[in-house]
C-alpha atoms as a PDB file:
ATOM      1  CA  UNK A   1       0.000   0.000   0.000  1.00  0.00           C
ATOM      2  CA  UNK A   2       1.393   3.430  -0.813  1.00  0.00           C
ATOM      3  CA  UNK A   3       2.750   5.548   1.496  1.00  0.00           C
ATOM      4  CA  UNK A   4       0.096   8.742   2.428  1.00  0.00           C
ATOM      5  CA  UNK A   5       0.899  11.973   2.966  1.00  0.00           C
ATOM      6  CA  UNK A   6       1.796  13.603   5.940  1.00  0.00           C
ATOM      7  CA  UNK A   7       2.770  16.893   7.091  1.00  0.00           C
ATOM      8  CA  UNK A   8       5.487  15.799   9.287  1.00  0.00           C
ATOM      9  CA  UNK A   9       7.123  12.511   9.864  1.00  0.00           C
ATOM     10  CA  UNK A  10       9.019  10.417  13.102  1.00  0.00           C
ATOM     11  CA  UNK A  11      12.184   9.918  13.537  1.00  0.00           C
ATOM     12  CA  UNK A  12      11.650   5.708  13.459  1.00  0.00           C
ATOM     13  CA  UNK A  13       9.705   6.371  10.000  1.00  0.00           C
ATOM     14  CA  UNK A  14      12.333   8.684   8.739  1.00  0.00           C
ATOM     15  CA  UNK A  15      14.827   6.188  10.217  1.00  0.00           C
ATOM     16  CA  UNK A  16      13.386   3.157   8.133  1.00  0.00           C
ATOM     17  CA  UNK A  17      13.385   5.203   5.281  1.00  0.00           C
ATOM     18  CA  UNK A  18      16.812   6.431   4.798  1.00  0.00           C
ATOM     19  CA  UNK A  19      18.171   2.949   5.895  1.00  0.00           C
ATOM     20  CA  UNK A  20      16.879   1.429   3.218  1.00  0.00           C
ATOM     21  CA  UNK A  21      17.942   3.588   0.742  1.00  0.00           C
ATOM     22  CA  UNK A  22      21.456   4.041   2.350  1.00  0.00           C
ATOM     23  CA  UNK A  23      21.553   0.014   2.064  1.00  0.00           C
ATOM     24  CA  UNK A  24      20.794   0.046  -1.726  1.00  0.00           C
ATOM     25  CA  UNK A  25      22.418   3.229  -3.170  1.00  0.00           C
ATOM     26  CA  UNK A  26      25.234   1.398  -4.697  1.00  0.00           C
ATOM     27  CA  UNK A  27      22.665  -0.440  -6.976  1.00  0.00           C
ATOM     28  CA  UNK A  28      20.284   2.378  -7.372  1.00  0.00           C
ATOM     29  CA  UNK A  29      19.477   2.615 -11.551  1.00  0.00           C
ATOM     30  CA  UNK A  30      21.038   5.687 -13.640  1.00  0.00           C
ATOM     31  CA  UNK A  31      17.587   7.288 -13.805  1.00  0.00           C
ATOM     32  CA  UNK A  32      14.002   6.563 -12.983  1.00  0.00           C
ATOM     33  CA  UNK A  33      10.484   7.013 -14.457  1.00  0.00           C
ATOM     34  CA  UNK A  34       8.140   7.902 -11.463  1.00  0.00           C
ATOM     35  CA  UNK A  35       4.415   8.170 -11.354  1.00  0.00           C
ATOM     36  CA  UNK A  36       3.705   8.350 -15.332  1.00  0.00           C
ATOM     37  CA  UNK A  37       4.767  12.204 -15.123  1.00  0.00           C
ATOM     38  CA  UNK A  38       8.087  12.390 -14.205  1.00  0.00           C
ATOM     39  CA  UNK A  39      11.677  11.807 -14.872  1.00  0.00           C
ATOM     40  CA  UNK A  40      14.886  11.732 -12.775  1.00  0.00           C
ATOM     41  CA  UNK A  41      17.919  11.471 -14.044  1.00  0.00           C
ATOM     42  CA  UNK A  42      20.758  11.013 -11.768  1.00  0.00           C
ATOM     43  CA  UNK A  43      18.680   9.238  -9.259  1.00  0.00           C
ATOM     44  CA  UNK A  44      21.392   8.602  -6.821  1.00  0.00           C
ATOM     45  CA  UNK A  45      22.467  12.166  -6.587  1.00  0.00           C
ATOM     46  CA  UNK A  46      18.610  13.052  -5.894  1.00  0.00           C
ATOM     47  CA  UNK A  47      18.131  10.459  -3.424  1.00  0.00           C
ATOM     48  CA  UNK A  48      21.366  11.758  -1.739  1.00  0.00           C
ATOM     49  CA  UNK A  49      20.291  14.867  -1.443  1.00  0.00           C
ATOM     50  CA  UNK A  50      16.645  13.997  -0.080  1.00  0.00           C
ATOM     51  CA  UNK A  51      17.757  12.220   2.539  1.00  0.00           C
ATOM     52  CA  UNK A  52      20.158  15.129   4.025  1.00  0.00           C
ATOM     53  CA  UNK A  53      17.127  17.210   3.547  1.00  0.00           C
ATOM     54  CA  UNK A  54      14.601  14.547   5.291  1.00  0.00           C
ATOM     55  CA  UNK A  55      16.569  13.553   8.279  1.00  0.00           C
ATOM     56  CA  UNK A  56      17.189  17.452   9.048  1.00  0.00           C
ATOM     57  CA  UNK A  57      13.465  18.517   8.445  1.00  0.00           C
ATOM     58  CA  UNK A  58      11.426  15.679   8.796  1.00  0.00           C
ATOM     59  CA  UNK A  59       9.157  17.745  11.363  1.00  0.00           C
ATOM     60  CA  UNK A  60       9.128  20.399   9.141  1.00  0.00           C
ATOM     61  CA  UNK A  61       5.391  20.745   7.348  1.00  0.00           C
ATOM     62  CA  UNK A  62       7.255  22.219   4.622  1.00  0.00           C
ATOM     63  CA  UNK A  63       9.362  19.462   3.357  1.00  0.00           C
ATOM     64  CA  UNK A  64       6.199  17.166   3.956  1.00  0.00           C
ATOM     65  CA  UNK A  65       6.058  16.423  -0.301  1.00  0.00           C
ATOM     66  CA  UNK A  66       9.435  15.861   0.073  1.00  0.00           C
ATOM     67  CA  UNK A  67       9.481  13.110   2.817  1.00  0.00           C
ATOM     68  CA  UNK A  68       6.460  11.436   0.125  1.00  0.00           C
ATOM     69  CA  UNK A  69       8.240  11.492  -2.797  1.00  0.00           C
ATOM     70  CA  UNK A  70      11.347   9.708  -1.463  1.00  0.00           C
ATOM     71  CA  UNK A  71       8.559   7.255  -0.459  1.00  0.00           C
ATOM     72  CA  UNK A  72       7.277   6.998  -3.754  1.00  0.00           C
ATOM     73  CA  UNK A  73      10.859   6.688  -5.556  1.00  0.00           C
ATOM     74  CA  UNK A  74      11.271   3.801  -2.572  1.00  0.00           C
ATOM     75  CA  UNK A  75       7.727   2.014  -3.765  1.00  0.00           C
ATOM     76  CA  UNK A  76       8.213   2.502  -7.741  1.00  0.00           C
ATOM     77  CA  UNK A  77      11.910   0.557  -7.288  1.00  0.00           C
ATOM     78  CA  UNK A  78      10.155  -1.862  -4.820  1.00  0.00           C
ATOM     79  CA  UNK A  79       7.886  -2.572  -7.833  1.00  0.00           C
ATOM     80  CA  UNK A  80      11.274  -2.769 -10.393  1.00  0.00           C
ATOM     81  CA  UNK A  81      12.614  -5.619  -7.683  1.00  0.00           C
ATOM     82  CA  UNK A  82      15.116  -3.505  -5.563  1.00  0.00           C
END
């Protein structure tokens, strides 16, 4: 089940999160189609950056899109077998 939205985030969820990208960024792909509507290129460079931004503003309404679409990247390479 997808991830919802939330304005802020925990520390454990935030935790999970980042650990399991941190365990798979060496195999992370070049680039990535997410959501029909969007392309990133230089996916491990994004997801680098995300998670310095996530684990210092989780709590932060603000950054609350940015907290889901890490999720999302983390669900649509789920679905690819990572």
């Amino acid at each position: 089940m997808p991830q919802a939205f939330q304005k802020t985030y925990d520390k454990a969820t935030i935790g999970e999160l980042v650990a399991w990208f941190r365990a798979r960024l060496d195999r992370l792909p070049e680039s990535l189609d997410l959501m029909g509507c969007m392309h990133i290129t230089h996916l491990r460079a994004t997801v680098e950056r995300y998670i310095d931004l996530v684990e210092k503003h989780h709590d932060a309404p603000v950054y609350g899109g940015q907290v889901l679409h890490l999720f999302r990247i983390r669900e649509k390479l789920e679905e690819q077998g990572l």
